[in-house]
C-alpha atoms as a PDB file:
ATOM      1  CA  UNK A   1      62.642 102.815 110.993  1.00  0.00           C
ATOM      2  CA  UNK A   2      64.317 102.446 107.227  1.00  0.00           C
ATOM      3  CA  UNK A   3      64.660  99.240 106.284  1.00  0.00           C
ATOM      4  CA  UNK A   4      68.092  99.672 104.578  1.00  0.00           C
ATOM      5  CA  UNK A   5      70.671 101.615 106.459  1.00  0.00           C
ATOM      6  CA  UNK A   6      73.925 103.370 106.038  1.00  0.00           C
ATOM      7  CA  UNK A   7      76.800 103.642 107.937  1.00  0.00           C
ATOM      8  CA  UNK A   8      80.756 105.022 107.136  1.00  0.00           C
ATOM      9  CA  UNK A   9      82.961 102.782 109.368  1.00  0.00           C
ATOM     10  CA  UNK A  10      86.829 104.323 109.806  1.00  0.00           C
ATOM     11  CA  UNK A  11      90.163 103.325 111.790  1.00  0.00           C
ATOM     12  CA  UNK A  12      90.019 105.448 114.557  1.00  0.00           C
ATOM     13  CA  UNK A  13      93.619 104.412 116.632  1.00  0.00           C
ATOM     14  CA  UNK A  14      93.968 101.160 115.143  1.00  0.00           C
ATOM     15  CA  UNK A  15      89.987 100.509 115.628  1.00  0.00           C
ATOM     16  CA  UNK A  16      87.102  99.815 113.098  1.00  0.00           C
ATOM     17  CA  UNK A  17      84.413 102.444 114.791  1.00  0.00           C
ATOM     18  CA  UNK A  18      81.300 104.532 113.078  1.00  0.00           C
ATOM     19  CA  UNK A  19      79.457 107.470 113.603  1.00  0.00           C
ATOM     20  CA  UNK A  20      75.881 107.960 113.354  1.00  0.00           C
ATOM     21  CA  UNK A  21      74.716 111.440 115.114  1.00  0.00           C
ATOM     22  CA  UNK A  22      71.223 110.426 114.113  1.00  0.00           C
ATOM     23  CA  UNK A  23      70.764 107.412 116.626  1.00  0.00           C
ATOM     24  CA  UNK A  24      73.545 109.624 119.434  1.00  0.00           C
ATOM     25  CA  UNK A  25      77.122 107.271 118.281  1.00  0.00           C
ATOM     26  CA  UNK A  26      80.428 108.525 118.190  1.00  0.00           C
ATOM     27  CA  UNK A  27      83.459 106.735 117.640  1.00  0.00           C
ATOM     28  CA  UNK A  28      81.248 103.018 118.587  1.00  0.00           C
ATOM     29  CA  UNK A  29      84.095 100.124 118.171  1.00  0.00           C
ATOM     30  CA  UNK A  30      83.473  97.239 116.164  1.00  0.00           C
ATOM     31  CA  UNK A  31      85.018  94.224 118.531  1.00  0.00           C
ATOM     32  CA  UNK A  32      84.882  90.952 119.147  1.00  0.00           C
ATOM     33  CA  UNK A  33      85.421  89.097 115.869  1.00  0.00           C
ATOM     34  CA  UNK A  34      83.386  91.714 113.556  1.00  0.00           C
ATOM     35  CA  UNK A  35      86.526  94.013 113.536  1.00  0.00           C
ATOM     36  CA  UNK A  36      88.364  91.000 111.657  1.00  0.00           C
ATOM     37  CA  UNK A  37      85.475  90.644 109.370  1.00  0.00           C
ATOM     38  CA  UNK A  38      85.394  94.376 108.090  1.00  0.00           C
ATOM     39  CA  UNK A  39      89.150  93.679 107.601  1.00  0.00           C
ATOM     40  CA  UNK A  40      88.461  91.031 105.372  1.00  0.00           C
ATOM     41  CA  UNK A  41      85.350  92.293 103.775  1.00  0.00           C
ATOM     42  CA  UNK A  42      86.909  96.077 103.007  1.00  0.00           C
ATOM     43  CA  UNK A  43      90.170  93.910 101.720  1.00  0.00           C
ATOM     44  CA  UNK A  44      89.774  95.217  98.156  1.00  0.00           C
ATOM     45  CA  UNK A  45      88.379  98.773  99.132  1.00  0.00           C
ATOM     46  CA  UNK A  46      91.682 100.798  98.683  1.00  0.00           C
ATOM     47  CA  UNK A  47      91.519 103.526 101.358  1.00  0.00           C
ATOM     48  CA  UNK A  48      88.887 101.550 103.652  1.00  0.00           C
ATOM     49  CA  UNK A  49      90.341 103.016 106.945  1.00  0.00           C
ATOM     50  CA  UNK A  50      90.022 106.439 106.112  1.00  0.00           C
ATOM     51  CA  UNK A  51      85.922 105.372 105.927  1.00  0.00           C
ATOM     52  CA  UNK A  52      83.833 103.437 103.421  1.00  0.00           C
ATOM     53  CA  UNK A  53      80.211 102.475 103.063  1.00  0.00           C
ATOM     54  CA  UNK A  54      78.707 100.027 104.977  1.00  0.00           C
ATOM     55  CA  UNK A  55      74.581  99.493 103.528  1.00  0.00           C
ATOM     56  CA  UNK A  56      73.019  96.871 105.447  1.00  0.00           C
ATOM     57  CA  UNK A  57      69.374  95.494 105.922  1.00  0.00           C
ATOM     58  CA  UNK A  58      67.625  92.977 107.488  1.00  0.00           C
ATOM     59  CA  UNK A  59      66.139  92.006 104.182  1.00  0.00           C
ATOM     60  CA  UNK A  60      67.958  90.923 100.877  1.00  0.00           C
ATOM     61  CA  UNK A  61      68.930  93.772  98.529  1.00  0.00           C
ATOM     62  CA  UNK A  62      70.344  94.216  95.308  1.00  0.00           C
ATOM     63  CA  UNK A  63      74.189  94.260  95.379  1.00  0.00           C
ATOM     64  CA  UNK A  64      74.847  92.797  99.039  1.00  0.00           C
ATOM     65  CA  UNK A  65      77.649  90.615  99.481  1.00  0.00           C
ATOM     66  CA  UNK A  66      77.756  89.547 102.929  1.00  0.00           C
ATOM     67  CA  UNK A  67      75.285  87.618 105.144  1.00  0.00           C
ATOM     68  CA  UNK A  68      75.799  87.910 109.230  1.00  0.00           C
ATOM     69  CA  UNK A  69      73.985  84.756 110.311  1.00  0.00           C
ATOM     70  CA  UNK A  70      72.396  85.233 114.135  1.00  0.00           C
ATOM     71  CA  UNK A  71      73.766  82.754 116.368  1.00  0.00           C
ATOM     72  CA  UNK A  72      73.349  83.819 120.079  1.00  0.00           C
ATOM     73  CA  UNK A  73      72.752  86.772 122.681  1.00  0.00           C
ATOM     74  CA  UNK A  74      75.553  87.813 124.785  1.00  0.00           C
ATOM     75  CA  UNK A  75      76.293  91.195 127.447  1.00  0.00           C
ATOM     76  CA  UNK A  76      73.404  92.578 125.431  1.00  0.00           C
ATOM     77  CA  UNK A  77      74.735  92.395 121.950  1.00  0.00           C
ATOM     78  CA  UNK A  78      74.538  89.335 119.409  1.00  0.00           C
ATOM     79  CA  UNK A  79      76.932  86.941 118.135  1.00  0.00           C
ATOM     80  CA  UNK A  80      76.941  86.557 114.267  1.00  0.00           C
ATOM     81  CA  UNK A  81      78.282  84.133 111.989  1.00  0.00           C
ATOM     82  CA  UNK A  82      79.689  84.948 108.060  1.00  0.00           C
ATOM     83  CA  UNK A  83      79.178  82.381 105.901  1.00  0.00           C
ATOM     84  CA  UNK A  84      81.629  84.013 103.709  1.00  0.00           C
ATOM     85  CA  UNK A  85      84.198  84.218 105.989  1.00  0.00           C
ATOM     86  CA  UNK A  86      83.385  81.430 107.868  1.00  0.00           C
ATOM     87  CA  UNK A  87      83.791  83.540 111.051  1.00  0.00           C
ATOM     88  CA  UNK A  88      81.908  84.800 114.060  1.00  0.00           C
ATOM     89  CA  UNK A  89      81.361  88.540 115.345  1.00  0.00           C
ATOM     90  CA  UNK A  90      79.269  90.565 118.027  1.00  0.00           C
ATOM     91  CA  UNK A  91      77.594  93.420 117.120  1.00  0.00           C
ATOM     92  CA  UNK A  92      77.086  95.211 120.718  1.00  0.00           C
ATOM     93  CA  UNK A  93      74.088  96.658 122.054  1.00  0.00           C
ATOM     94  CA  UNK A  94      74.012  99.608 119.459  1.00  0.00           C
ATOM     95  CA  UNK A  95      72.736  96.983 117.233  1.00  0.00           C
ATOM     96  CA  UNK A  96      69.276  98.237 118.441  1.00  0.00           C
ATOM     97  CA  UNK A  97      69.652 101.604 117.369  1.00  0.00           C
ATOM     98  CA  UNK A  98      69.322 100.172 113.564  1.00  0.00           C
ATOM     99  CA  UNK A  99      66.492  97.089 114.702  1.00  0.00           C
ATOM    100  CA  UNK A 100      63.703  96.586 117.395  1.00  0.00           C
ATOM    101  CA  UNK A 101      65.298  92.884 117.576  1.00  0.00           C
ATOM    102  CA  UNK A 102      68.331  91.142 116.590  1.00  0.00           C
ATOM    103  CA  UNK A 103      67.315  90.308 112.822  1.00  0.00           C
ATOM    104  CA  UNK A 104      68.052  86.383 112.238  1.00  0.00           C
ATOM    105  CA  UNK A 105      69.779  87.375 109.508  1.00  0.00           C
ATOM    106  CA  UNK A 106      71.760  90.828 108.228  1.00  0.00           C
ATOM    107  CA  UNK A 107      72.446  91.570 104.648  1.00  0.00           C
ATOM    108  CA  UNK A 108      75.266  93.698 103.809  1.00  0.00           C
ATOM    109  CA  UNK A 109      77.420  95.446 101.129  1.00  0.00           C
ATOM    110  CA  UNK A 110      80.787  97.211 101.419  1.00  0.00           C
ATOM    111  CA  UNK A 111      82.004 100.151  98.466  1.00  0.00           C
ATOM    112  CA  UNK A 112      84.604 102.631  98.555  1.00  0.00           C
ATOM    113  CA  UNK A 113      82.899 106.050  99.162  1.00  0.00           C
ATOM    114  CA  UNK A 114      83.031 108.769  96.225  1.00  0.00           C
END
């Protein structure tokens, strides 16, 4: 399993969603709270919905801006808390396609793709 990963979330009608063929997603929503977040974190990506890059880890890395703080299980996904943002999301059970268990924390950076 890599420890940092990549993914390119887009607006797909009106939705935050991501593909990753690798690990069998199409079009998986972003819900719940998180969908806010990536519209606050992606704020000063120009052209965000048509996709930008989403690196995230369950260990610090150079150049992340964002910390998802584990809170609490819930329908089989995991409530996290932004420190930044001072806001809760869920990340749904696809979460375990990236980690063998919800990481207590998630570090994250958002750029514009090239």
């Amino acid at each position: 399993m890599n420890s940092i990963m990549v993914i390119v979330p887009y607006k797909y009608e009106g939705m935050w969603v991501f593909d990753d063929p690798a690990v069998g997603l199409q079009r998986e929503p972003f819900i719940a709270g998180m969908d806010t977040l990536i519209h606050q974190a992606t704020a000063g990506i120009a052209g965000a919905a048509g996709g930008f890059r989403a690196i995230f880890s369950a260990s610090p890395f150079p150049g992340a801006r964002f910390t998802l703080e584990w809170r609490r299980g819930e329908s089989g996904g995991n409530w996290y808390y932004s420190p930044e943002f001072r806001q809760e999301g869920w990340l749904c059970p696809a979460l375990f396609k990236y980690f063998e268990t919800a990481p207590s924390r998630i570090y994250v950076r958002v750029e514009a793709r090239e």
